[in-house]
PDB file of N, CA and C in Angstrom:
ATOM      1  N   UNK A   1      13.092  -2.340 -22.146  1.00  0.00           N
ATOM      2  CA  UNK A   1      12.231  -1.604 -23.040  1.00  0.00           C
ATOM      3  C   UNK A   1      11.821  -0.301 -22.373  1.00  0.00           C
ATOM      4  N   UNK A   2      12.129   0.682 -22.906  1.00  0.00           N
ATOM      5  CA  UNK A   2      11.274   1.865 -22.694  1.00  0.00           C
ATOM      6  C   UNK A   2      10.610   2.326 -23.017  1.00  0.00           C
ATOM      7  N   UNK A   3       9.248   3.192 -22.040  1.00  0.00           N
ATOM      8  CA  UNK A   3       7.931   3.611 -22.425  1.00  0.00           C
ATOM      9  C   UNK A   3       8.149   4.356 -23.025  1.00  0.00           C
ATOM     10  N   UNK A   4       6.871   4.515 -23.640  1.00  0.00           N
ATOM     11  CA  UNK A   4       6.753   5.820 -24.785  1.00  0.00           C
ATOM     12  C   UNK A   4       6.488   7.054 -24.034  1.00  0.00           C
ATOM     13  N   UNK A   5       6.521   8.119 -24.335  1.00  0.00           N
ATOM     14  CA  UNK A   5       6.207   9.376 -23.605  1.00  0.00           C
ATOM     15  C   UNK A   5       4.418   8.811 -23.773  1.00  0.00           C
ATOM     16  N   UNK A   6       3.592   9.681 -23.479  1.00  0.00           N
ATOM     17  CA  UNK A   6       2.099   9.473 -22.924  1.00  0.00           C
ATOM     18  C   UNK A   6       1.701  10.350 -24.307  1.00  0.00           C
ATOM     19  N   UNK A   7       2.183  11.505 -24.753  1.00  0.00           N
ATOM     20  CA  UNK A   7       1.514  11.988 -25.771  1.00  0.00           C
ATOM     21  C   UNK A   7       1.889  11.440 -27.088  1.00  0.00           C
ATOM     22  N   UNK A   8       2.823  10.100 -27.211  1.00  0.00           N
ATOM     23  CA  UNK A   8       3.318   9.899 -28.437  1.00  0.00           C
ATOM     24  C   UNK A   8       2.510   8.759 -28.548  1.00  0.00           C
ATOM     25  N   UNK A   9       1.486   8.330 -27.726  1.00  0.00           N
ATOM     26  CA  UNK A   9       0.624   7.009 -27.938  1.00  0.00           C
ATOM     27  C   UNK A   9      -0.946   7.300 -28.562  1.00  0.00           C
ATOM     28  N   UNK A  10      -1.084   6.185 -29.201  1.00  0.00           N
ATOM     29  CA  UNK A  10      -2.092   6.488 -29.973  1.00  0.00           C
ATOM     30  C   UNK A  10      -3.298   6.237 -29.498  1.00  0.00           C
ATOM     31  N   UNK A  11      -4.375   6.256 -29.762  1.00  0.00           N
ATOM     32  CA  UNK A  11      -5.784   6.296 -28.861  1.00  0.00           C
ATOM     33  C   UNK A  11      -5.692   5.295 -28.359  1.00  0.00           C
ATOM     34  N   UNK A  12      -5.374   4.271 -29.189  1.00  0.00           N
ATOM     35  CA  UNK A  12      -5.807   2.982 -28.110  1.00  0.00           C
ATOM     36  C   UNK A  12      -4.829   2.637 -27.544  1.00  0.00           C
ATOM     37  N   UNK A  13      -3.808   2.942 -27.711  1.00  0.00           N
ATOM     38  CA  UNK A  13      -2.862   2.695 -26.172  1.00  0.00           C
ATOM     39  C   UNK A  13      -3.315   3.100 -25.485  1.00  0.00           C
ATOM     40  N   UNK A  14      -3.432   4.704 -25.236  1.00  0.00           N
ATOM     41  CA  UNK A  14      -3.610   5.469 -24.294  1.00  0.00           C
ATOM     42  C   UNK A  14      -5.371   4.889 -23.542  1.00  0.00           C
ATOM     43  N   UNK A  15      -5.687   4.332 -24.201  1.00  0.00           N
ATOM     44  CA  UNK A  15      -6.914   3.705 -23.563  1.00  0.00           C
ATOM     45  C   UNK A  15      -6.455   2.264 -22.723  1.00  0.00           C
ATOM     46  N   UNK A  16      -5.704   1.793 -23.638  1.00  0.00           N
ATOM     47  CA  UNK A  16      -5.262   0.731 -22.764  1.00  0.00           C
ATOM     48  C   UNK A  16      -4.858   0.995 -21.490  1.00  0.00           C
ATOM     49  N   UNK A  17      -4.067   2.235 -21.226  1.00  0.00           N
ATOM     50  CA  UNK A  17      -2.988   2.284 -20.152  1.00  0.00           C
ATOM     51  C   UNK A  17      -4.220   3.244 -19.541  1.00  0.00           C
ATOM     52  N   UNK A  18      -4.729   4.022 -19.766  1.00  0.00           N
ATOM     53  CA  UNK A  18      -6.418   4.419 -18.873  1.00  0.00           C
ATOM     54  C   UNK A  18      -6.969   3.314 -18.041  1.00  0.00           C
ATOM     55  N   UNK A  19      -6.932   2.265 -19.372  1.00  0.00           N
ATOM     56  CA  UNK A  19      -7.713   0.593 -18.514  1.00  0.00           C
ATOM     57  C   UNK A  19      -7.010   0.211 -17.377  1.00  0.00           C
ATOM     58  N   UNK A  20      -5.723   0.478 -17.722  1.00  0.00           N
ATOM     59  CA  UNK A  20      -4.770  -0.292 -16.158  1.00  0.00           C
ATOM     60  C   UNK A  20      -4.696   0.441 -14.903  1.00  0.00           C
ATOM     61  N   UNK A  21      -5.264   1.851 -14.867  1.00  0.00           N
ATOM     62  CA  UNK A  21      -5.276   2.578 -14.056  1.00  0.00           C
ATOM     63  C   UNK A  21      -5.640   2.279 -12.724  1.00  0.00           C
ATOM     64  N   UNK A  22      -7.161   1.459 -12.538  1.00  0.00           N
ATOM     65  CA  UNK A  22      -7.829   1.125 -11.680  1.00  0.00           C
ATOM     66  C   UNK A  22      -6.872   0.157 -11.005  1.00  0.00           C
ATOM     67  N   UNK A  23      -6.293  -0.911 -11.874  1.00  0.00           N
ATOM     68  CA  UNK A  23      -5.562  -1.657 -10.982  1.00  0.00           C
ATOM     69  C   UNK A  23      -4.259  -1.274 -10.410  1.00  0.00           C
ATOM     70  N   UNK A  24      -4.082  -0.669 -11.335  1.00  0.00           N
ATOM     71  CA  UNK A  24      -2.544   0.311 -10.628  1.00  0.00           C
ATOM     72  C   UNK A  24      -2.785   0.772  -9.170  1.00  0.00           C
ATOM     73  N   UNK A  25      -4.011   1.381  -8.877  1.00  0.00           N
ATOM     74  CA  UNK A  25      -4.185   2.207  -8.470  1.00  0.00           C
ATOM     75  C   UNK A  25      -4.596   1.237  -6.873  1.00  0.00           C
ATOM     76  N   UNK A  26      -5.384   0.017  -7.252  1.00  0.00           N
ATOM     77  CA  UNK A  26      -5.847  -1.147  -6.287  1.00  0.00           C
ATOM     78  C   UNK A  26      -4.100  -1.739  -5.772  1.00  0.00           C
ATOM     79  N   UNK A  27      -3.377  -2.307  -6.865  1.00  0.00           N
ATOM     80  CA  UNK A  27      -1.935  -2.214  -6.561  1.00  0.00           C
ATOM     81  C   UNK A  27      -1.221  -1.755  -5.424  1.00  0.00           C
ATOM     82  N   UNK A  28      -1.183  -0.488  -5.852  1.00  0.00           N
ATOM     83  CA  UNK A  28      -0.351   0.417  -4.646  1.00  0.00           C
ATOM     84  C   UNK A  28      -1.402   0.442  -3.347  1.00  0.00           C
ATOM     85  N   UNK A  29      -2.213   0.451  -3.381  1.00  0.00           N
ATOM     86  CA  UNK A  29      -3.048   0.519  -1.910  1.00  0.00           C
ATOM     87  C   UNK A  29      -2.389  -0.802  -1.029  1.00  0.00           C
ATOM     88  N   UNK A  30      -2.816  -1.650  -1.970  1.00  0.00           N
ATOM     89  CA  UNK A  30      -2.352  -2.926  -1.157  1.00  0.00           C
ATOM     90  C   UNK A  30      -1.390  -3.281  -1.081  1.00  0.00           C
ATOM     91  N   UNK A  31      -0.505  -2.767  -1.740  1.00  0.00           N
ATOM     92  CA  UNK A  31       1.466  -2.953  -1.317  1.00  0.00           C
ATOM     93  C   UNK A  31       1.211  -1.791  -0.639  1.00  0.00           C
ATOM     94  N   UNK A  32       1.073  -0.689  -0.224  1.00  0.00           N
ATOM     95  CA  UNK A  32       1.176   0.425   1.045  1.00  0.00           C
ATOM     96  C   UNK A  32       0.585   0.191   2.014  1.00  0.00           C
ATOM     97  N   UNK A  33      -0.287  -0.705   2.192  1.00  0.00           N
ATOM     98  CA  UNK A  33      -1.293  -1.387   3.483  1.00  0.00           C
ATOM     99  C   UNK A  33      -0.196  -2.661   3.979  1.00  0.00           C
ATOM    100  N   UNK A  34       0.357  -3.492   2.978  1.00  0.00           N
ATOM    101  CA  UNK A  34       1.463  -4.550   3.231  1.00  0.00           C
ATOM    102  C   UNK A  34       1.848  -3.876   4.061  1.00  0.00           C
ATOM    103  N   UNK A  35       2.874  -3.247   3.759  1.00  0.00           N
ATOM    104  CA  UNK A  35       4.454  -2.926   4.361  1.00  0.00           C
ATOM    105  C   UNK A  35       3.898  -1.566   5.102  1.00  0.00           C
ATOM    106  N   UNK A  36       3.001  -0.916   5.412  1.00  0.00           N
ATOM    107  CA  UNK A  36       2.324  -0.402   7.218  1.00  0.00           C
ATOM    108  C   UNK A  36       2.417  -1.221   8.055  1.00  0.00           C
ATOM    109  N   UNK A  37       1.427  -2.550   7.497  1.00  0.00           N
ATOM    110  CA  UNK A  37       1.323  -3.172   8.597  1.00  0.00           C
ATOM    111  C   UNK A  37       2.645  -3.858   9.090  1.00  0.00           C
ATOM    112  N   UNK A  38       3.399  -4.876   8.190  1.00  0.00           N
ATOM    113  CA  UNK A  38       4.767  -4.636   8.374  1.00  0.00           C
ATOM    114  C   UNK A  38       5.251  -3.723   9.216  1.00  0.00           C
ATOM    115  N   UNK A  39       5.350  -2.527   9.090  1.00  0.00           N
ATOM    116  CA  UNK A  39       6.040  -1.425  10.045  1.00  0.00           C
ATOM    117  C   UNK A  39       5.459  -1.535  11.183  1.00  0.00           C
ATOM    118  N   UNK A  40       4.137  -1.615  11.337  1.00  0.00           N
ATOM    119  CA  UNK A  40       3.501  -1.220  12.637  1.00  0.00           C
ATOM    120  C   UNK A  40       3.542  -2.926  13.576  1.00  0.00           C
ATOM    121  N   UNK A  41       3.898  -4.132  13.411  1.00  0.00           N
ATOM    122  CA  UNK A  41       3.736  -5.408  13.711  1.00  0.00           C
ATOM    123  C   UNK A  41       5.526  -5.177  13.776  1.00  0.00           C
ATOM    124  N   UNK A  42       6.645  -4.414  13.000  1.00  0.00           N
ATOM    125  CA  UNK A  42       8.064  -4.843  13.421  1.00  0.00           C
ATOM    126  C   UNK A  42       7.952  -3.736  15.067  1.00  0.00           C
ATOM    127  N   UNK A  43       7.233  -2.195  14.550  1.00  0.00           N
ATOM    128  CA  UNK A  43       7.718  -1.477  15.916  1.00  0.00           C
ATOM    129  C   UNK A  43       6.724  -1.874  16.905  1.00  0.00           C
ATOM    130  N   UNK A  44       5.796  -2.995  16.963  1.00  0.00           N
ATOM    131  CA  UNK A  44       5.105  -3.395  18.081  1.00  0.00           C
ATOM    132  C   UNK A  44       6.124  -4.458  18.843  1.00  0.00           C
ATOM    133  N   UNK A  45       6.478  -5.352  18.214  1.00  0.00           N
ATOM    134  CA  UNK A  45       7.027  -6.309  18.759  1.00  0.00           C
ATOM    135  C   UNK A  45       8.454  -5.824  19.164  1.00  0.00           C
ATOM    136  N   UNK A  46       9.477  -5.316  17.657  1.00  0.00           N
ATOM    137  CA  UNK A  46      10.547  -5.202  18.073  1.00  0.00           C
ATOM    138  C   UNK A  46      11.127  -3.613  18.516  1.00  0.00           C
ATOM    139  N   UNK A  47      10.171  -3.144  18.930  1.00  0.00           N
ATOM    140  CA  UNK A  47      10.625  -1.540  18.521  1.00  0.00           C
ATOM    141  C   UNK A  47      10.900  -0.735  17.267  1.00  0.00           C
ATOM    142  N   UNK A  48      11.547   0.215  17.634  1.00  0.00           N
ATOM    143  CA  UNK A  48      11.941   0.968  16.046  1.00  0.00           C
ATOM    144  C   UNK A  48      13.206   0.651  15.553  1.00  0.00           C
ATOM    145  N   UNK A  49      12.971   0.138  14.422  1.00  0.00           N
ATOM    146  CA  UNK A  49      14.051  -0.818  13.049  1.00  0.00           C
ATOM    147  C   UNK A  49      14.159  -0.868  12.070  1.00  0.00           C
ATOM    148  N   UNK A  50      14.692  -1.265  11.500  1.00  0.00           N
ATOM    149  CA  UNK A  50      14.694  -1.017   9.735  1.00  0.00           C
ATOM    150  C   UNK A  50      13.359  -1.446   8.938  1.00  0.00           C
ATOM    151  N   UNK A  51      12.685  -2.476   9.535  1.00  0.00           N
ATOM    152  CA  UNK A  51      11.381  -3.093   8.675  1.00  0.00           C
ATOM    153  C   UNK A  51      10.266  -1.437   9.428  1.00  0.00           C
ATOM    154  N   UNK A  52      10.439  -0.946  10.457  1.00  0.00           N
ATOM    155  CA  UNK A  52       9.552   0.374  10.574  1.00  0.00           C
ATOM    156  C   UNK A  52       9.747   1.545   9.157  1.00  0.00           C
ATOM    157  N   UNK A  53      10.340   1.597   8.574  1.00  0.00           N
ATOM    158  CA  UNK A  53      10.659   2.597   7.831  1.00  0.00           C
ATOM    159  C   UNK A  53      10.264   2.311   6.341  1.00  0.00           C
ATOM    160  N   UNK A  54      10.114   0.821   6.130  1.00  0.00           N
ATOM    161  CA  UNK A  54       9.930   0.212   4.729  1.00  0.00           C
ATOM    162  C   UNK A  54       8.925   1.036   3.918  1.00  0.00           C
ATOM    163  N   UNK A  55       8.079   1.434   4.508  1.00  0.00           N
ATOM    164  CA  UNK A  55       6.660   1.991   3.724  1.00  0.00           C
ATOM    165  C   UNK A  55       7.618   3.891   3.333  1.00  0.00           C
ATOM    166  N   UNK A  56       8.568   3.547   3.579  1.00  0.00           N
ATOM    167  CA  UNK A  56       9.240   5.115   3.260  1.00  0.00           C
ATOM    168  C   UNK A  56       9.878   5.007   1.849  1.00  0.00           C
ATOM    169  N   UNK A  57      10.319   4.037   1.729  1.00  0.00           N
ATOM    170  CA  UNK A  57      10.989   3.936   0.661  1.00  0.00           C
ATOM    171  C   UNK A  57       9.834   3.238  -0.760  1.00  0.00           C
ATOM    172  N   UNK A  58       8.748   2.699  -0.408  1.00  0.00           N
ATOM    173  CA  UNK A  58       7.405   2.958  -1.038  1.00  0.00           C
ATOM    174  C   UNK A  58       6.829   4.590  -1.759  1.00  0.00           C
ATOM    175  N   UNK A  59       6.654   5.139  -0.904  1.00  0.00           N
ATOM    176  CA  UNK A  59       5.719   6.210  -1.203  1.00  0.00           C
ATOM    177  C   UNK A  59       6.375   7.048  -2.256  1.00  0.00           C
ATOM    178  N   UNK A  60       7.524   7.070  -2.514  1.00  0.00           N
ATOM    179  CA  UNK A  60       7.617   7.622  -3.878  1.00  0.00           C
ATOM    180  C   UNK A  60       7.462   7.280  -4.894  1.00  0.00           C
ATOM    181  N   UNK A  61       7.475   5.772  -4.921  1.00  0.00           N
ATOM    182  CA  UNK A  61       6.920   5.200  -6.488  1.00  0.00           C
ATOM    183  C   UNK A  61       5.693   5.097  -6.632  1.00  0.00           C
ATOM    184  N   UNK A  62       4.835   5.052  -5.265  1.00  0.00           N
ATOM    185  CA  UNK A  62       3.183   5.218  -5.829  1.00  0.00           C
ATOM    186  C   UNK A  62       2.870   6.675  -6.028  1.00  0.00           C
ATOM    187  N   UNK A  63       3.608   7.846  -5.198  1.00  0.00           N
ATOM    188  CA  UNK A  63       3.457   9.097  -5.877  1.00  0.00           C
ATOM    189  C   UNK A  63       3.920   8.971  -7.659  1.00  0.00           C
ATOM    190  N   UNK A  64       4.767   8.714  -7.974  1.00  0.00           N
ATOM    191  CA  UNK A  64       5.113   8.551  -9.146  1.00  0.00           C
ATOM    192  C   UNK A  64       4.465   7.798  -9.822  1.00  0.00           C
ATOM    193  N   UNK A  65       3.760   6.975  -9.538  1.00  0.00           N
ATOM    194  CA  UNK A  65       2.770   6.288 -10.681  1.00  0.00           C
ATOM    195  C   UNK A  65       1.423   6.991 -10.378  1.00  0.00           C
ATOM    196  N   UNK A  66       0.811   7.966  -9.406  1.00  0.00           N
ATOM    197  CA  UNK A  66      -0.204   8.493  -9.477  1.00  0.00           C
ATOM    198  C   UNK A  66      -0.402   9.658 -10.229  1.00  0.00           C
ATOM    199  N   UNK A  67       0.925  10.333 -10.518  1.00  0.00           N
ATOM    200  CA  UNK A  67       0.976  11.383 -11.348  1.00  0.00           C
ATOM    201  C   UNK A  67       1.374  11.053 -12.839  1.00  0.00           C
ATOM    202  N   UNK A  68       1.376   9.526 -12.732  1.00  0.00           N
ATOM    203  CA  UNK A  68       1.178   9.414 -14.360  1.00  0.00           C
ATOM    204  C   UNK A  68      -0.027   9.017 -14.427  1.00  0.00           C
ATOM    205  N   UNK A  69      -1.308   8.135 -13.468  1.00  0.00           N
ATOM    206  CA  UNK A  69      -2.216   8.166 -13.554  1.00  0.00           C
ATOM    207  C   UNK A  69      -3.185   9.384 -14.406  1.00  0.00           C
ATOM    208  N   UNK A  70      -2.868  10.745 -13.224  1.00  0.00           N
ATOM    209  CA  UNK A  70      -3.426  12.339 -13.829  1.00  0.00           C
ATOM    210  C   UNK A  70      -3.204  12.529 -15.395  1.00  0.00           C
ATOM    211  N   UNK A  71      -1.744  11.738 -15.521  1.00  0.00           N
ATOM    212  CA  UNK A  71      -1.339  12.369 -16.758  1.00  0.00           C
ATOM    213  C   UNK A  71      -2.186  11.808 -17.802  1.00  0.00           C
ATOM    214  N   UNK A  72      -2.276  10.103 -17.449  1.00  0.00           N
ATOM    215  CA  UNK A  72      -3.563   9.230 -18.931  1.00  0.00           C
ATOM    216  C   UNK A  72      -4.869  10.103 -18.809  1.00  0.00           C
ATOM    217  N   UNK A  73      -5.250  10.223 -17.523  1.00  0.00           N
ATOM    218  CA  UNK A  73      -6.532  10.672 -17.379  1.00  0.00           C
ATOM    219  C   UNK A  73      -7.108  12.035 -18.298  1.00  0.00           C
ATOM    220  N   UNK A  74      -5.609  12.782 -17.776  1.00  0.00           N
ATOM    221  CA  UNK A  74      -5.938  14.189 -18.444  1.00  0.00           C
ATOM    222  C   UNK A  74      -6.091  14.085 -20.203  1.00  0.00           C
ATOM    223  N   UNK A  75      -4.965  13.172 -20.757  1.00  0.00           N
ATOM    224  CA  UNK A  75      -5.042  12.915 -21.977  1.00  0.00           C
ATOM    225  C   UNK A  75      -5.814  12.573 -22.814  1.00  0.00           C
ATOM    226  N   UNK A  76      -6.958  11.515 -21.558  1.00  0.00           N
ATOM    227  CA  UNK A  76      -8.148  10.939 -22.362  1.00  0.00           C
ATOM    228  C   UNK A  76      -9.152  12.010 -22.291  1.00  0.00           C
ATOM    229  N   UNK A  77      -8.943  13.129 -21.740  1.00  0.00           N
ATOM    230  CA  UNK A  77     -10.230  14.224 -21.851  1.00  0.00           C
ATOM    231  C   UNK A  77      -9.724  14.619 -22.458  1.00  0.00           C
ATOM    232  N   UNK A  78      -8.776  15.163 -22.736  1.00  0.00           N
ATOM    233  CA  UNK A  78      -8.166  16.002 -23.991  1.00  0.00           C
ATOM    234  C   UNK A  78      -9.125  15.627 -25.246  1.00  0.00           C
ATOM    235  N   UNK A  79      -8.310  14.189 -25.147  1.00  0.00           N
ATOM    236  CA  UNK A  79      -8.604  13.767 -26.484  1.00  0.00           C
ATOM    237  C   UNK A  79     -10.127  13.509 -27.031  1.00  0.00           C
ATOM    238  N   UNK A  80     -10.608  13.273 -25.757  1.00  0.00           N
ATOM    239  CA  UNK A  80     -12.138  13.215 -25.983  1.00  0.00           C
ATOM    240  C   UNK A  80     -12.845  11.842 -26.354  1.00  0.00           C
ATOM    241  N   UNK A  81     -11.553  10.915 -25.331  1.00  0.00           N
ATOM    242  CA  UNK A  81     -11.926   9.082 -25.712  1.00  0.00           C
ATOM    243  C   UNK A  81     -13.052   8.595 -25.301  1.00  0.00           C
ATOM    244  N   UNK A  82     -13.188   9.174 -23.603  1.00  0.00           N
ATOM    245  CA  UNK A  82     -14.623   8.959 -23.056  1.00  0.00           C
ATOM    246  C   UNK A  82     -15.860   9.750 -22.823  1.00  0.00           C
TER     247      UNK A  82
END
C-alpha cells in the first residue's frame, strides 16, 4: 500500500499522523540508542567491524521520517487544526 502524499489527506488523517509523531519520534531515539550501543559494546570488545557501523545505515531513515514529521507539523498550522 502506498501513502498518500501529506497534502492529499484530510483533516483528520493529517491529525492522526500529527498523533503518531511523538511516538515516531520516541521510536527512532530508541532504535538509534540500540544499535550505538551495539556499535560502541562490538568496537569495545571486538574492535572495529561491521556491527560498529550499524547506526550508519540507520540515520537516514530517521532523517527521513523527521522531515516528514516538519512536513505534518507544518500542515497542521497551515491548516489551523491546533
Amino acid at each position: 500500500m502506498k501513502q498518500k502524499e501529506l497534502t492529499d489527506l484530510t483533516n483528520e488523517e493529517l491529525l492522526q499522523e500529527a498523533g503518531k509523531i511523538k511516538s515516531g519520534k520516541i521510536m527512532d531515539a530508541a532504535i538509534l540508542g540500540f544499535l550505538i550501543g551495539i556499535a560502541v559494546y562490538s568496537a569495545v570488545k571486538n574492535g572495529f567491524g561491521l556491527l560498529t557501523f550499524i547506526p550508519l545505515i540507520y540515520v537516514p531513515i530517521a532523517a527521513k521520517n523527521k522531515l516528514r514529521h516538519k512536513e505534518v507539523e507544518k500542515l497542521v498550522k497551515e491548516r489551523g487544526l491546533r
